[in-house]
PDB file of N, CA and C in Angstrom:
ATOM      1  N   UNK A   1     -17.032  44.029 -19.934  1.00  0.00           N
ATOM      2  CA  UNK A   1     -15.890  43.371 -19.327  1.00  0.00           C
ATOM      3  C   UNK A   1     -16.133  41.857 -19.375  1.00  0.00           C
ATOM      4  N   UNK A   2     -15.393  41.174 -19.569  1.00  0.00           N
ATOM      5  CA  UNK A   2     -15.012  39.645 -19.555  1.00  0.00           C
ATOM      6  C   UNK A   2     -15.249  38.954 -18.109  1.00  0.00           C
ATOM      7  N   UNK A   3     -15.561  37.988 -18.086  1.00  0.00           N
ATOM      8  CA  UNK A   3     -15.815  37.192 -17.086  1.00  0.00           C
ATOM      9  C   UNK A   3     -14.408  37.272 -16.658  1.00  0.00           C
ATOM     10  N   UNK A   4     -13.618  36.792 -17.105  1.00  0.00           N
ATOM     11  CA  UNK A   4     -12.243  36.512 -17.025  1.00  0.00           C
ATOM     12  C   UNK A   4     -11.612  37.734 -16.245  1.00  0.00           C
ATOM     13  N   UNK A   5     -12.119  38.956 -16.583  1.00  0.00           N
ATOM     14  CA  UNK A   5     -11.332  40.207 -15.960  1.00  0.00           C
ATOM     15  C   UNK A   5     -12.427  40.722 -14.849  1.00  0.00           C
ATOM     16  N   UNK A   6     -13.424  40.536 -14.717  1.00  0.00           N
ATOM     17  CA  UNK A   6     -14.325  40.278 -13.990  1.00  0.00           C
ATOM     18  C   UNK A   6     -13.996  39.814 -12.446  1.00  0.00           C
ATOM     19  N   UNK A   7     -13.742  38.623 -12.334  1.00  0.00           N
ATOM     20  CA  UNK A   7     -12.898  37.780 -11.530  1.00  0.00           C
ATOM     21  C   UNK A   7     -11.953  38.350 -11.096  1.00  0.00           C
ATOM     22  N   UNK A   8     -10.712  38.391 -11.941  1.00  0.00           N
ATOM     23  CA  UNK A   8      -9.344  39.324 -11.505  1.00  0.00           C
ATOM     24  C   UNK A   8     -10.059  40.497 -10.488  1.00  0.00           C
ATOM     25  N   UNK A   9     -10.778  41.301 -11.052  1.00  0.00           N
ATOM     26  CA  UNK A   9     -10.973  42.653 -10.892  1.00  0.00           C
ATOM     27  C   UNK A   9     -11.240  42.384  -8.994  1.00  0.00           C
ATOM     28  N   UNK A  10     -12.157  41.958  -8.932  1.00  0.00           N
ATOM     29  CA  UNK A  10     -12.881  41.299  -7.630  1.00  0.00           C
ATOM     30  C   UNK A  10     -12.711  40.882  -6.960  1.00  0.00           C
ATOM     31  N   UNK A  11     -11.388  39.671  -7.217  1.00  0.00           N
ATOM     32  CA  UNK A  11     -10.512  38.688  -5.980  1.00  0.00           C
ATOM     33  C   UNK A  11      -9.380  40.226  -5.873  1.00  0.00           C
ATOM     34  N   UNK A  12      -9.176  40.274  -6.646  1.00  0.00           N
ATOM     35  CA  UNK A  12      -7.403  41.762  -6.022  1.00  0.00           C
ATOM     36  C   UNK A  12      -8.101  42.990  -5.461  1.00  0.00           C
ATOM     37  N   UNK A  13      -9.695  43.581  -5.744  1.00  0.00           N
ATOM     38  CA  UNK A  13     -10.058  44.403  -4.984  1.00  0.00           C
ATOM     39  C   UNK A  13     -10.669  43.973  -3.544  1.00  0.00           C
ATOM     40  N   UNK A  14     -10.671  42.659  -3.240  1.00  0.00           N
ATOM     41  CA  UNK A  14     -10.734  41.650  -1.857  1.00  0.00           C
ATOM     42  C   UNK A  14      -9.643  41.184  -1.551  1.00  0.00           C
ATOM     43  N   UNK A  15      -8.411  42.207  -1.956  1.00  0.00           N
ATOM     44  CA  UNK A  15      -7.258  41.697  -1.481  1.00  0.00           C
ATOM     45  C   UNK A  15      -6.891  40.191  -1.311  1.00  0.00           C
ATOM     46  N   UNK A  16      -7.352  39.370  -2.373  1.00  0.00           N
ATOM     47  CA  UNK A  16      -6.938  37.663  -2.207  1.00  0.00           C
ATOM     48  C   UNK A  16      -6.132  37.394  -3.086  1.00  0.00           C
ATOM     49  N   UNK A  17      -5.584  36.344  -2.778  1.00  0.00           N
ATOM     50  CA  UNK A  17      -4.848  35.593  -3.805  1.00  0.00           C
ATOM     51  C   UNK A  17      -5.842  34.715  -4.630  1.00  0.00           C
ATOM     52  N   UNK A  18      -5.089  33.749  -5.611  1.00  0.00           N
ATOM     53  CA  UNK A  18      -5.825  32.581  -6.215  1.00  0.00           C
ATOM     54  C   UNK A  18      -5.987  31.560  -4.998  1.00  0.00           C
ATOM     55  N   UNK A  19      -5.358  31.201  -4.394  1.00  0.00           N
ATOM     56  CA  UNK A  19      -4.782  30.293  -3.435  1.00  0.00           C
ATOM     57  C   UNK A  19      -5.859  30.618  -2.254  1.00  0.00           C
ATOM     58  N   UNK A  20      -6.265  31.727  -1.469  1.00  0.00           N
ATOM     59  CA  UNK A  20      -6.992  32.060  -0.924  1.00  0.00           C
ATOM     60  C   UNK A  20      -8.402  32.037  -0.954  1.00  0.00           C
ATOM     61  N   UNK A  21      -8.638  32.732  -2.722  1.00  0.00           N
ATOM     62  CA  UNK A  21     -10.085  32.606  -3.238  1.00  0.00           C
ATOM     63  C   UNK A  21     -10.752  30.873  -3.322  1.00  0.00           C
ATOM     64  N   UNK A  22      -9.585  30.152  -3.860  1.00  0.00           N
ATOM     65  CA  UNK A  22     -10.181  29.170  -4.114  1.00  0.00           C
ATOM     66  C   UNK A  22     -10.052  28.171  -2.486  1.00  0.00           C
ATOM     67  N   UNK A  23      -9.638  28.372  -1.587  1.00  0.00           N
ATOM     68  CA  UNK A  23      -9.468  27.815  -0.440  1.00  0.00           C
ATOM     69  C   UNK A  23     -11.239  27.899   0.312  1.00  0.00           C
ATOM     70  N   UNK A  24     -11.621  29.649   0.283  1.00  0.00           N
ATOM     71  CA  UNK A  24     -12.625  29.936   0.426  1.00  0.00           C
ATOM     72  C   UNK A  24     -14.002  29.437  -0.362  1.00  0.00           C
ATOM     73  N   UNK A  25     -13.420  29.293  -1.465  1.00  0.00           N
ATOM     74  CA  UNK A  25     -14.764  28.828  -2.300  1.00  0.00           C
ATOM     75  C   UNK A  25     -15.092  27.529  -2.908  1.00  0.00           C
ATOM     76  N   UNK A  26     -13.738  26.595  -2.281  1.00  0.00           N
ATOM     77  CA  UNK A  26     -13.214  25.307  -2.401  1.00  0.00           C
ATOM     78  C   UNK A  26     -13.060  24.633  -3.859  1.00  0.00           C
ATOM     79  N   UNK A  27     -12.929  25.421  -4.689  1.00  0.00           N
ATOM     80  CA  UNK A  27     -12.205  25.381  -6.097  1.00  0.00           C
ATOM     81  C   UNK A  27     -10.994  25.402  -6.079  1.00  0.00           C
ATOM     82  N   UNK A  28     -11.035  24.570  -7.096  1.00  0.00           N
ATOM     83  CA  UNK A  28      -8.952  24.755  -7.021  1.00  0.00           C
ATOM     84  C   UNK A  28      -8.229  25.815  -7.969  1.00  0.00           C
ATOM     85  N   UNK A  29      -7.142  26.107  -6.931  1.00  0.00           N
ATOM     86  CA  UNK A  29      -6.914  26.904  -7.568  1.00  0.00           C
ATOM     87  C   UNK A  29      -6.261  26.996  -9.347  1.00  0.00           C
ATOM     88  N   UNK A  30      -5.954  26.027  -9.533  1.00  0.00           N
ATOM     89  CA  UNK A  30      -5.744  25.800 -11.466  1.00  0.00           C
ATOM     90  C   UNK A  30      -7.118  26.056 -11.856  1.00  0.00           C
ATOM     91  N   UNK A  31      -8.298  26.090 -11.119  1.00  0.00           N
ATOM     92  CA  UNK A  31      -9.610  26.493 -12.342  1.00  0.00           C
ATOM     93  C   UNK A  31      -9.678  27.653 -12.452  1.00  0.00           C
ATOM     94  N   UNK A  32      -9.513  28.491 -11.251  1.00  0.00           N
ATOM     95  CA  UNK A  32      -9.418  29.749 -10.915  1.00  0.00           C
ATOM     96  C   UNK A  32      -8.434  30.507 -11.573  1.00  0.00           C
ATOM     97  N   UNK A  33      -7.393  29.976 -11.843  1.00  0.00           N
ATOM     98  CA  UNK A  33      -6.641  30.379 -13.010  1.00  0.00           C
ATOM     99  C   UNK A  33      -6.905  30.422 -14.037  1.00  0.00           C
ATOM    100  N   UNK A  34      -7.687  29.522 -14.716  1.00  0.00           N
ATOM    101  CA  UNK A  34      -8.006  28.883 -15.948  1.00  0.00           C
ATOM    102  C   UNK A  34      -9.764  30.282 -16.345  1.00  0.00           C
ATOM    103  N   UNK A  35      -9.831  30.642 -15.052  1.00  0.00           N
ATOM    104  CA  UNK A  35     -11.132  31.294 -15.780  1.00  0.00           C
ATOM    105  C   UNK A  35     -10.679  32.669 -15.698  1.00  0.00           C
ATOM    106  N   UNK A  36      -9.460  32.843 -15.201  1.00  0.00           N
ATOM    107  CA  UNK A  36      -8.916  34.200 -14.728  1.00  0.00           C
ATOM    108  C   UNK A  36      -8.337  34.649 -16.148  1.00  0.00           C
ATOM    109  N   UNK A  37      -7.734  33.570 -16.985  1.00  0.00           N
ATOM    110  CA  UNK A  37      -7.282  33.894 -17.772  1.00  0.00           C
ATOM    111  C   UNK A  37      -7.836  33.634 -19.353  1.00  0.00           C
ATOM    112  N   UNK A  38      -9.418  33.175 -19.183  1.00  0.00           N
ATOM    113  CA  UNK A  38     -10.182  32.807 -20.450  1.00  0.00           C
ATOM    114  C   UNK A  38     -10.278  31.434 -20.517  1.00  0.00           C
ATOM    115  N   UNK A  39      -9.068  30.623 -20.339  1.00  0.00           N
ATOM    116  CA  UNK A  39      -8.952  29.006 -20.936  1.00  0.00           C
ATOM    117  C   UNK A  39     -10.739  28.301 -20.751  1.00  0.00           C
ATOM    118  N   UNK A  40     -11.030  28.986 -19.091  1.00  0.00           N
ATOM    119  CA  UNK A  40     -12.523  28.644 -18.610  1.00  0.00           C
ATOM    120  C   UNK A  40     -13.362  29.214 -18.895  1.00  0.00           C
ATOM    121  N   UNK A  41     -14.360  29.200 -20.092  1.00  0.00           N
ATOM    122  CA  UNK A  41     -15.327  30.551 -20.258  1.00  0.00           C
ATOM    123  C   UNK A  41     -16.559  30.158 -19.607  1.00  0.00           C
ATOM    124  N   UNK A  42     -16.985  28.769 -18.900  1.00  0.00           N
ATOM    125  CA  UNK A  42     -17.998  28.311 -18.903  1.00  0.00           C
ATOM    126  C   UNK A  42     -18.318  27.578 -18.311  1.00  0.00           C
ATOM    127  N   UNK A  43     -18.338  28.698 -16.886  1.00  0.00           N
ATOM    128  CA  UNK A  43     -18.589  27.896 -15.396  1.00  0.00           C
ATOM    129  C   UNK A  43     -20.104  27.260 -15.070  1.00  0.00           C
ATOM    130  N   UNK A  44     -20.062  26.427 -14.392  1.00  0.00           N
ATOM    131  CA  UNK A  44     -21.518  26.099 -13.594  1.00  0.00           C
ATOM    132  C   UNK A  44     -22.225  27.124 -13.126  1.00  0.00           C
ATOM    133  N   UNK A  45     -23.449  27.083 -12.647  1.00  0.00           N
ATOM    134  CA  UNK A  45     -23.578  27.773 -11.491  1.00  0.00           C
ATOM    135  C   UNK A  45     -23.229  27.910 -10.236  1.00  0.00           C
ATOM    136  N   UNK A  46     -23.475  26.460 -10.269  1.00  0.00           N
ATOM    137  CA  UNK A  46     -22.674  26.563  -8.554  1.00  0.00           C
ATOM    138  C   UNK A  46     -21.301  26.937  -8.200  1.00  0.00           C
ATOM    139  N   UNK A  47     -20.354  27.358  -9.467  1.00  0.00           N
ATOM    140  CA  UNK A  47     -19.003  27.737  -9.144  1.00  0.00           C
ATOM    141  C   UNK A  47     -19.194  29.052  -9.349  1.00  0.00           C
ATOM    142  N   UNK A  48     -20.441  29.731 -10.012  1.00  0.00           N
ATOM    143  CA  UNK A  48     -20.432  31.286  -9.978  1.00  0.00           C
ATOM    144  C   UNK A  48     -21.370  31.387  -8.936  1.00  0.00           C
ATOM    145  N   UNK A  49     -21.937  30.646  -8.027  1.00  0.00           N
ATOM    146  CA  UNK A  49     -22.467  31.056  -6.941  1.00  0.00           C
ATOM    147  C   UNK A  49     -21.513  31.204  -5.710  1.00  0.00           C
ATOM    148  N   UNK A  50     -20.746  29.890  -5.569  1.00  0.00           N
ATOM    149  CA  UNK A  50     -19.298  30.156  -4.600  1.00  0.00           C
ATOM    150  C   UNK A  50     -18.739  31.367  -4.824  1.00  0.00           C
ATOM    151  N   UNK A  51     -17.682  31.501  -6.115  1.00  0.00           N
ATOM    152  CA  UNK A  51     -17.435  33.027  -6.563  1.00  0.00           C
ATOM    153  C   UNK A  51     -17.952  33.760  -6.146  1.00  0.00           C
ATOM    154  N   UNK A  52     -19.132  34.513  -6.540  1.00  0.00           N
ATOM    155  CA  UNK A  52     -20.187  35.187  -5.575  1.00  0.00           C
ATOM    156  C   UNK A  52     -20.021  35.703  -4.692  1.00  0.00           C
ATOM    157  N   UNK A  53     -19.863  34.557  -4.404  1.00  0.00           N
ATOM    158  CA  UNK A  53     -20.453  34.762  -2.635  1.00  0.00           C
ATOM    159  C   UNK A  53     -19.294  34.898  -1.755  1.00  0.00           C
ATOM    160  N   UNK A  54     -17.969  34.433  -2.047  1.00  0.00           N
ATOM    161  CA  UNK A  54     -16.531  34.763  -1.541  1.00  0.00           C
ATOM    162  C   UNK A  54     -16.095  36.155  -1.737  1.00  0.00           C
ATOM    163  N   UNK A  55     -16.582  36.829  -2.616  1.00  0.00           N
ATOM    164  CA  UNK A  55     -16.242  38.231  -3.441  1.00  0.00           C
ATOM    165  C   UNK A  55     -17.011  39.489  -2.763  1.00  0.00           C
ATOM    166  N   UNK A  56     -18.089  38.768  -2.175  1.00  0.00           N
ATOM    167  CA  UNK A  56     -19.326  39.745  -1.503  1.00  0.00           C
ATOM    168  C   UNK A  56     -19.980  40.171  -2.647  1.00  0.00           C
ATOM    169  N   UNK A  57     -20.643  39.602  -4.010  1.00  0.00           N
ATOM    170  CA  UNK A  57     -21.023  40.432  -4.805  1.00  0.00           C
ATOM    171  C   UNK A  57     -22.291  39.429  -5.516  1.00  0.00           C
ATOM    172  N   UNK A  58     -23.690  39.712  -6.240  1.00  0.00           N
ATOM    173  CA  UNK A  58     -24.310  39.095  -6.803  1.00  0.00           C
ATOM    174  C   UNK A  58     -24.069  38.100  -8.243  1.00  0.00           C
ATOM    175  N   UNK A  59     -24.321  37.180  -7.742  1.00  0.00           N
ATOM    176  CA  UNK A  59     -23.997  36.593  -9.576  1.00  0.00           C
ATOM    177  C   UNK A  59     -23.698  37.402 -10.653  1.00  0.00           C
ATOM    178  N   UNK A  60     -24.828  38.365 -10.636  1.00  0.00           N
ATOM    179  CA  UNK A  60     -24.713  39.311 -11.613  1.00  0.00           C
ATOM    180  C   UNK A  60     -23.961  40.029 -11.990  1.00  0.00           C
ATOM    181  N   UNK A  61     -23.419  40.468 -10.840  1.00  0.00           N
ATOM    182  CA  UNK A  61     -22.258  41.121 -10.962  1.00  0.00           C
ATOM    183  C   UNK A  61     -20.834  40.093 -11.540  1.00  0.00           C
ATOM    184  N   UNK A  62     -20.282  39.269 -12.079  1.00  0.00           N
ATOM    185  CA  UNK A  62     -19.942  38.036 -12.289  1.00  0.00           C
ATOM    186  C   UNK A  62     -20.332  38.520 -13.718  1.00  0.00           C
ATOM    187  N   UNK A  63     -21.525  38.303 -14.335  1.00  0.00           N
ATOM    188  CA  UNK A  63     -21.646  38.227 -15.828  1.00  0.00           C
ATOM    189  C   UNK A  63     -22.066  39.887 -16.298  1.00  0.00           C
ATOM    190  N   UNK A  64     -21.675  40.522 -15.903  1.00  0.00           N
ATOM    191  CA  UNK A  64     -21.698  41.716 -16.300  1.00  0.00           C
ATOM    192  C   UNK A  64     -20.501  41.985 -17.855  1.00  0.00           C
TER     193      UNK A  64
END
């Protein structure tokens, strides 16, 4: 699975929005879009550690 669907999969099974996720993880929400939908393949860490950690899930789980 894609980073990109990855994400999706994770914020809608945490019942969030974009708007929500990125409120929580203080990303905006156009990046959060942008990786939701591929444009972003190639986050920091520290934005897949926020992710993470808003989602309840290990990095790893992220690059799976």
């Amino acid at each position: 699975m894609t980073l990109a669907r990855t994400i999706k999969r994770l914020r809608t099974d945490c019942r969030l929005t974009q708007a929500q996720l990125a409120k929580k993880t203080k990303i905006t929400q156009s990046f959060i879009a942008q990786l939701e939908t591929g444009v972003e393949t190639n986050p920091t860490l520290a934005t897949l550690q926020r992710l993470a950690e808003a989602l309840t899930v290990p990095v790893s789980e992220l690059l799976r």
